[in-house]
C-alpha atoms as a PDB file:
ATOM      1  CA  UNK A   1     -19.365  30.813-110.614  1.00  0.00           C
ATOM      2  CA  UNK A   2     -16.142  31.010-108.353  1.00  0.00           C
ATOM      3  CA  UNK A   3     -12.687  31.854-109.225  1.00  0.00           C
ATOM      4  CA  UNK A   4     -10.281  29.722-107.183  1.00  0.00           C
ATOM      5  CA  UNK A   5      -6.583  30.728-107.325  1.00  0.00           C
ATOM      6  CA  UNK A   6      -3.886  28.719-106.135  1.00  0.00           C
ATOM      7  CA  UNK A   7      -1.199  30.466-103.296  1.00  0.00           C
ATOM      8  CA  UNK A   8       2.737  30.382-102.620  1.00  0.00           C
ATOM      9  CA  UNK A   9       1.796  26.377-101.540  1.00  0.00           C
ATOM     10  CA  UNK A  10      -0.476  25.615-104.675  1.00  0.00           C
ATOM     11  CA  UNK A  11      -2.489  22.812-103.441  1.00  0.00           C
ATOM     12  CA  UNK A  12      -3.929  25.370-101.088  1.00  0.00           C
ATOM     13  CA  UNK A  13      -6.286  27.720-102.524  1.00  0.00           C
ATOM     14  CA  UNK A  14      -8.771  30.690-102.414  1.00  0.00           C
ATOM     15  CA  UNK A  15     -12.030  30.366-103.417  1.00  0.00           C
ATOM     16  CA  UNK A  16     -13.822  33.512-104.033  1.00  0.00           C
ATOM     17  CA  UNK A  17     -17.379  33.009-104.596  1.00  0.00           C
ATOM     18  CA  UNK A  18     -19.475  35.480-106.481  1.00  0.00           C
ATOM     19  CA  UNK A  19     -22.009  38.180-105.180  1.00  0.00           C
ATOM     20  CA  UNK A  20     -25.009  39.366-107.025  1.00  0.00           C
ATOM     21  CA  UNK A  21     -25.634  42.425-104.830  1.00  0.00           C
ATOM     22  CA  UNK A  22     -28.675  45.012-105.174  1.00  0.00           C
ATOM     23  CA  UNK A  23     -30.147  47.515-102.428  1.00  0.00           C
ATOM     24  CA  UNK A  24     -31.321  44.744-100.901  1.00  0.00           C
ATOM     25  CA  UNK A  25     -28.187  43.136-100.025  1.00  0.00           C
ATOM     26  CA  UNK A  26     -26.745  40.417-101.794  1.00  0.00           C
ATOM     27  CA  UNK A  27     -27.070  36.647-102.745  1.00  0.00           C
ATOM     28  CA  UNK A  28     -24.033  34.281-103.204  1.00  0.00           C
ATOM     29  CA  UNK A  29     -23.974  30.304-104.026  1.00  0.00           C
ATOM     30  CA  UNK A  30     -21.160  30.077-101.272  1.00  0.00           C
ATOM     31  CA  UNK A  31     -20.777  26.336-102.345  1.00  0.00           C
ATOM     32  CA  UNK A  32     -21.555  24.167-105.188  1.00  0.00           C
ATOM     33  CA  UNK A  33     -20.360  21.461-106.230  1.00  0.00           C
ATOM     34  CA  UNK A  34     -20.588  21.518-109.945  1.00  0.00           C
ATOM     35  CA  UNK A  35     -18.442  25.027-109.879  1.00  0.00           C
ATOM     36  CA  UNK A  36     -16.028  22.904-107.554  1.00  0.00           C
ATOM     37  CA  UNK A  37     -15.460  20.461-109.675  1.00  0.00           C
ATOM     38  CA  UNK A  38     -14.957  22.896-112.817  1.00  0.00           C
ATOM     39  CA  UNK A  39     -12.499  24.340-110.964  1.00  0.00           C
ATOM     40  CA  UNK A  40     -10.631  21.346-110.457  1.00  0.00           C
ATOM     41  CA  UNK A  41     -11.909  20.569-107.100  1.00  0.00           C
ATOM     42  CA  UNK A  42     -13.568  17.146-106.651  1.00  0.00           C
ATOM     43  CA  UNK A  43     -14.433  16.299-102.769  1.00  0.00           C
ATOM     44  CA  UNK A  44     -17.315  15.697-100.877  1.00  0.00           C
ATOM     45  CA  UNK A  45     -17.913  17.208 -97.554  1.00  0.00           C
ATOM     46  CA  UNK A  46     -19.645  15.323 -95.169  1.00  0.00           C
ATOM     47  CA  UNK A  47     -19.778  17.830 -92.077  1.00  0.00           C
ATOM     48  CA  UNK A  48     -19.820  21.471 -91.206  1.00  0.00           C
ATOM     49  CA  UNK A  49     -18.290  22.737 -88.181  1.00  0.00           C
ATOM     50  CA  UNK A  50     -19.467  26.513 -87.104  1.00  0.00           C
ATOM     51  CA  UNK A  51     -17.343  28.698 -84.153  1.00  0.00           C
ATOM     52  CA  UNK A  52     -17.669  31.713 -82.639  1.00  0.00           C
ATOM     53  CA  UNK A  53     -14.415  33.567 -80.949  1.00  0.00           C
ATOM     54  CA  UNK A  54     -15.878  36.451 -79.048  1.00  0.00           C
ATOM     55  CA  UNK A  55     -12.335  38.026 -78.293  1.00  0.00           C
ATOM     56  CA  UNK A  56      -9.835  39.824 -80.915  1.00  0.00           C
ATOM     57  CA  UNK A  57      -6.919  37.453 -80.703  1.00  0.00           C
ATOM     58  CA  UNK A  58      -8.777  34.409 -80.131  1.00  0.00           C
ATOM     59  CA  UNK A  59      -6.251  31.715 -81.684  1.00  0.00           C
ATOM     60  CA  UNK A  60      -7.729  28.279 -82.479  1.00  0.00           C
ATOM     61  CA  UNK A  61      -4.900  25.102 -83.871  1.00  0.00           C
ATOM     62  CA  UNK A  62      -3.100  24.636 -85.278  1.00  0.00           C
ATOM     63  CA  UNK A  63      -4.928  21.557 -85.964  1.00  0.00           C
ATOM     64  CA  UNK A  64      -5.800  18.335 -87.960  1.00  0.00           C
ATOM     65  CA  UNK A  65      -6.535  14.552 -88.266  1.00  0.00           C
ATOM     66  CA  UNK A  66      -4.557  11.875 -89.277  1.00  0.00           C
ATOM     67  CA  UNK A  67      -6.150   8.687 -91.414  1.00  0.00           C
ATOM     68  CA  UNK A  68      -8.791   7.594 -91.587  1.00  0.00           C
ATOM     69  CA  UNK A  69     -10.150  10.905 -90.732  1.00  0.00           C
ATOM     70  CA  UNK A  70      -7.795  12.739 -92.083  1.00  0.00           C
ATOM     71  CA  UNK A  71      -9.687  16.308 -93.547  1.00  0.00           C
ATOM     72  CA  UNK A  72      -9.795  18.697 -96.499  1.00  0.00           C
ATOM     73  CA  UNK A  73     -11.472  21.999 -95.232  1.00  0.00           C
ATOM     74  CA  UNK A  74     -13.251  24.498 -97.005  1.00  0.00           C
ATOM     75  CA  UNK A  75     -13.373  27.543 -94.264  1.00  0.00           C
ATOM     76  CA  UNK A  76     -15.081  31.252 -94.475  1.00  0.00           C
ATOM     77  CA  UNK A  77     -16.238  33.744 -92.519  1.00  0.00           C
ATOM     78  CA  UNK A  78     -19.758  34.555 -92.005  1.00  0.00           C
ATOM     79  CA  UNK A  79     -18.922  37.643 -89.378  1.00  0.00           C
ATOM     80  CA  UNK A  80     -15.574  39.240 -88.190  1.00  0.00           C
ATOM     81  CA  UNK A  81     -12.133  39.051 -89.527  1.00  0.00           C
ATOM     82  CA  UNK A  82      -9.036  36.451 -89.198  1.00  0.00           C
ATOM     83  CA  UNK A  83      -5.615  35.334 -90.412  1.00  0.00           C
ATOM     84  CA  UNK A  84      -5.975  31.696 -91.731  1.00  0.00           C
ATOM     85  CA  UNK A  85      -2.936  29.622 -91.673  1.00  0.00           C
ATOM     86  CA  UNK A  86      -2.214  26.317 -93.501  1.00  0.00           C
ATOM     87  CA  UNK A  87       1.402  24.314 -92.550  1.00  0.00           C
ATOM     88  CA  UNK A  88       2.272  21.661 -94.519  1.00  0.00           C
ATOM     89  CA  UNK A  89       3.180  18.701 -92.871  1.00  0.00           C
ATOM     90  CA  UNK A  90       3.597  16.394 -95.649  1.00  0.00           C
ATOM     91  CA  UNK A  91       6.883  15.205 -95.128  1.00  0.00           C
ATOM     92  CA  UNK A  92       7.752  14.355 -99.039  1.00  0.00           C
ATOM     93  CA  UNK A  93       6.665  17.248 -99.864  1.00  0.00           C
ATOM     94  CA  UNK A  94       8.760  20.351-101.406  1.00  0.00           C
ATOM     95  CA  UNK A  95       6.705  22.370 -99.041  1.00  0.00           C
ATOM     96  CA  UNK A  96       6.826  20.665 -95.952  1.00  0.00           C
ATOM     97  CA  UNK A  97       7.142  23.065 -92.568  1.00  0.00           C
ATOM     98  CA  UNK A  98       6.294  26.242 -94.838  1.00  0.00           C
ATOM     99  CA  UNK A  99       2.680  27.539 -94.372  1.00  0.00           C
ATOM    100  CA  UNK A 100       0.356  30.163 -95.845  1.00  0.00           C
ATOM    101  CA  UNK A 101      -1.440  33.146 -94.482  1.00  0.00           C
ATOM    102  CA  UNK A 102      -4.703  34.511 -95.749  1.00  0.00           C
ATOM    103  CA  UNK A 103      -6.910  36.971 -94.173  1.00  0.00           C
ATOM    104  CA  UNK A 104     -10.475  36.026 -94.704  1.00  0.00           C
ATOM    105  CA  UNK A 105     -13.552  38.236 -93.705  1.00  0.00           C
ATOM    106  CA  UNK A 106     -17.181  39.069 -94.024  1.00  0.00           C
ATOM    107  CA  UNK A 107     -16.269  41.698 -96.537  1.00  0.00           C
ATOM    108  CA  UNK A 108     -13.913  40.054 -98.719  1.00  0.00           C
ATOM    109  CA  UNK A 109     -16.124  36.881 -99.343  1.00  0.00           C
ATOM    110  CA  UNK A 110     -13.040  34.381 -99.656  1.00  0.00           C
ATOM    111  CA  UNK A 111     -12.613  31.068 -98.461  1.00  0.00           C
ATOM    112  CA  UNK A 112      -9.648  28.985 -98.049  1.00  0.00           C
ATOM    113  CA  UNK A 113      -9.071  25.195 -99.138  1.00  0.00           C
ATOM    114  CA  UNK A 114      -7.203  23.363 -97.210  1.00  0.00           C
ATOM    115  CA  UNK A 115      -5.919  20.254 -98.279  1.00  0.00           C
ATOM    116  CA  UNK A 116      -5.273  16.830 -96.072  1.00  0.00           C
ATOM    117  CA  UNK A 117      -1.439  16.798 -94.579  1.00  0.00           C
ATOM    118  CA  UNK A 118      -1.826  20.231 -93.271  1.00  0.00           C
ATOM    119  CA  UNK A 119      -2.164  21.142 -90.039  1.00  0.00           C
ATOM    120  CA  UNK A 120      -4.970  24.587 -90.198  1.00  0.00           C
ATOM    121  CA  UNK A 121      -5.307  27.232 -87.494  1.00  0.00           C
ATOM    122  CA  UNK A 122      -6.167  30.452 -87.887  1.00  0.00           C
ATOM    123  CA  UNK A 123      -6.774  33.947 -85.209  1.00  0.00           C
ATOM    124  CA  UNK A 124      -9.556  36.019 -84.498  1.00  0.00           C
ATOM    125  CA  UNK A 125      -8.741  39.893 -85.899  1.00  0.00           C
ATOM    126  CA  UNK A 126     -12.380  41.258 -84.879  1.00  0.00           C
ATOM    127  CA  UNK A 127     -13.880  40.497 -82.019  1.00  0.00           C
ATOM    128  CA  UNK A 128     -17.898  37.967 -82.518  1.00  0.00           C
ATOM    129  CA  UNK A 129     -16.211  36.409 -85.388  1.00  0.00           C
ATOM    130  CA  UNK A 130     -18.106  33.338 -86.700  1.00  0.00           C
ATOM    131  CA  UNK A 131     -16.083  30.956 -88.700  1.00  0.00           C
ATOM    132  CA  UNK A 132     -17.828  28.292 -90.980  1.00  0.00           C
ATOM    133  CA  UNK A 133     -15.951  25.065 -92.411  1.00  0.00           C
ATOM    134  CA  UNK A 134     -17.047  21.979 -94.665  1.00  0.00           C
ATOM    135  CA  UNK A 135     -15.000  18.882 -93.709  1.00  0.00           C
ATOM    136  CA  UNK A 136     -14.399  15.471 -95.790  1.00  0.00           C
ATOM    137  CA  UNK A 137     -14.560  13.321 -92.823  1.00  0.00           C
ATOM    138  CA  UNK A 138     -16.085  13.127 -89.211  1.00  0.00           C
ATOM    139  CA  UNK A 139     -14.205  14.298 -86.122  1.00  0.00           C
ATOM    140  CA  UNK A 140     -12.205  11.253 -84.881  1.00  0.00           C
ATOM    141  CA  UNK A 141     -10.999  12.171 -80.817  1.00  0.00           C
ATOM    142  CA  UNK A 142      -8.201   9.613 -81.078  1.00  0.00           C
ATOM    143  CA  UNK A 143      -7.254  11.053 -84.756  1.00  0.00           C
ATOM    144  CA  UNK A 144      -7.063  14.519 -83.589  1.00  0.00           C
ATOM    145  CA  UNK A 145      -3.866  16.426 -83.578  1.00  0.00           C
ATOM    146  CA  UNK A 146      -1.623  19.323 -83.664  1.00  0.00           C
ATOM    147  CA  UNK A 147       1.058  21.159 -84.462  1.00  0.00           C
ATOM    148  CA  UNK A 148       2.792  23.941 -82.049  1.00  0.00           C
ATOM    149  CA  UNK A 149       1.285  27.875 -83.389  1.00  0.00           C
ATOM    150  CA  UNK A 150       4.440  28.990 -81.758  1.00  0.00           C
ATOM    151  CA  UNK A 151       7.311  27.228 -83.242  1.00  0.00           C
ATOM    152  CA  UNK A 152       9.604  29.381 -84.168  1.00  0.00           C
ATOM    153  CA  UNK A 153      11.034  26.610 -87.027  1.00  0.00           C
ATOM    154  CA  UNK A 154       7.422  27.775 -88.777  1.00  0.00           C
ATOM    155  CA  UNK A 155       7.872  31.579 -88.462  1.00  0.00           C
ATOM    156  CA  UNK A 156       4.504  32.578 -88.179  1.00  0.00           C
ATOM    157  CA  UNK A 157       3.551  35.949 -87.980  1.00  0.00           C
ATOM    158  CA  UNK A 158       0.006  35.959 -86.396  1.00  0.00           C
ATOM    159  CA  UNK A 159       0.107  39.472 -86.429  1.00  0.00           C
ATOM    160  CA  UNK A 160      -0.582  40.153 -82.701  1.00  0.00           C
ATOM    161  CA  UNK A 161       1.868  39.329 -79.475  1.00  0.00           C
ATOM    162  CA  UNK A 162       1.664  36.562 -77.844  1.00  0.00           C
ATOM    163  CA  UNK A 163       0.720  37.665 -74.814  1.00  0.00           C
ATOM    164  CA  UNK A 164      -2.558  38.831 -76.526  1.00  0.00           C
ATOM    165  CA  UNK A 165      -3.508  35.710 -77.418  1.00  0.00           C
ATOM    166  CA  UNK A 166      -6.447  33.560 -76.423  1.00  0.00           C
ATOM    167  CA  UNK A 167      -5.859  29.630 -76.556  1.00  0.00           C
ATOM    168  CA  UNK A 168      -7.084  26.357 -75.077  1.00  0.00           C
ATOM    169  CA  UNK A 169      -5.233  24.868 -72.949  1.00  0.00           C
ATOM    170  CA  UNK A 170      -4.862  21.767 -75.254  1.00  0.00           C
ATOM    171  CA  UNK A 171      -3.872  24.208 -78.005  1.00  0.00           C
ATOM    172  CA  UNK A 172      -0.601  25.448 -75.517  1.00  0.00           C
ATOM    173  CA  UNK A 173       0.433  21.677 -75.571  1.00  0.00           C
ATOM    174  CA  UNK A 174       0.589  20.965 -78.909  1.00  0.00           C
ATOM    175  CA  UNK A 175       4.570  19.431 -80.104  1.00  0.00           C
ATOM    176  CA  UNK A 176       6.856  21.671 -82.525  1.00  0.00           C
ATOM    177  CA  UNK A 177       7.458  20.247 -86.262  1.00  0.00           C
ATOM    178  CA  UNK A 178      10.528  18.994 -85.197  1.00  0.00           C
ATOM    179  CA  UNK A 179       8.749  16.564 -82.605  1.00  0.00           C
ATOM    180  CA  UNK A 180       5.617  15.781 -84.657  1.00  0.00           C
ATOM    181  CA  UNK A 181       5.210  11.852 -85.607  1.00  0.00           C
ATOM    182  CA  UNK A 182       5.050  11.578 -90.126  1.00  0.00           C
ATOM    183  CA  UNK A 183       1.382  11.306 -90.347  1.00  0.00           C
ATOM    184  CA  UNK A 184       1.357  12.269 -93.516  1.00  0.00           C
ATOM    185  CA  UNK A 185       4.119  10.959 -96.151  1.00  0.00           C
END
């Protein structure tokens, strides 16, 4: 079983799958489909992406894809620590330019769903974290996008200055809300 709870944007959501632990260590059904789908969660992932961020601070989005590979994400941590955001870019929605923060480690076993029409990012808060995340569709180069981590019309607080941070150079370039084409109605 999992519980999934919804957050302060309710179409994202934590999923916390559970542990059986003994002295050995511990065994966990980290995905299933059937509990997915109990808990009101009906996708199917077709791909799963796996990164390592040696450095604390390592910052990686924020990103996502527009139709037809457009992607819900299902991302956890198999070693480390990080702050996961999720910034909804749906442009109808209630929501839209407001994101959520969840830390998700190792130790605390939770994941994060997050839905298509939000652009995801998240930064390293350990250093040799590994990051592991199901995808509903393939990587499409000339679908990929994102969305400025430091626009201040976002006011996210990724918890470490900015000069501390470690990004791509493609992840510096990225347009502010205000600039970003309506992929997503």
């Amino acid at each position: 079983m999992l519980s999934a709870e919804p957050t302060a944007i309710p179409d994202v959501k934590i999923i916390t799958p559970k542990r059986h632990g003994d002295h050995r260590g511990f065994f966990s059904e980290v995905y299933k489909q059937s509990d997915m789908a109990a808990a009101g969660i009906d996708l199917a992932f077709v791909q799963d992406n796996h990164s390592l961020s040696a450095q604390v601070g390592t910052l990686r989005g924020l990103h996502f894809q527009s139709a037809p590979f457009a992607q819900d994400k299902l991302v956890r941590v198999t070693k480390g620590r990080i702050l996961d955001i999720a910034v909804d870019i749906r442009t109808s929605s209630p929501t839209f330019g407001q994101h959520v923060a969840v830390e998700l480690s190792a130790e605390n076993w939770r994941q994060i769903l997050v839905p298509i029409g939000f652009a995801h990012g998240f930064v390293t808060l350990e250093p040799d974290t590994e990051v592991l995340y199901k995808v509903t569709a393939p990587y499409g180069p000339a679908n990929d996008h994102g969305l400025a981590f430091d626009d201040p019309a976002l006011g996210i607080d990724w918890r470490l200055p900015h000069g501390e941070l470690v990004l791509s150079d493609k992840d510096r370039k990225h347009p502010r809300l205000v600039d970003l084409p309506r992929y997503f109605g």
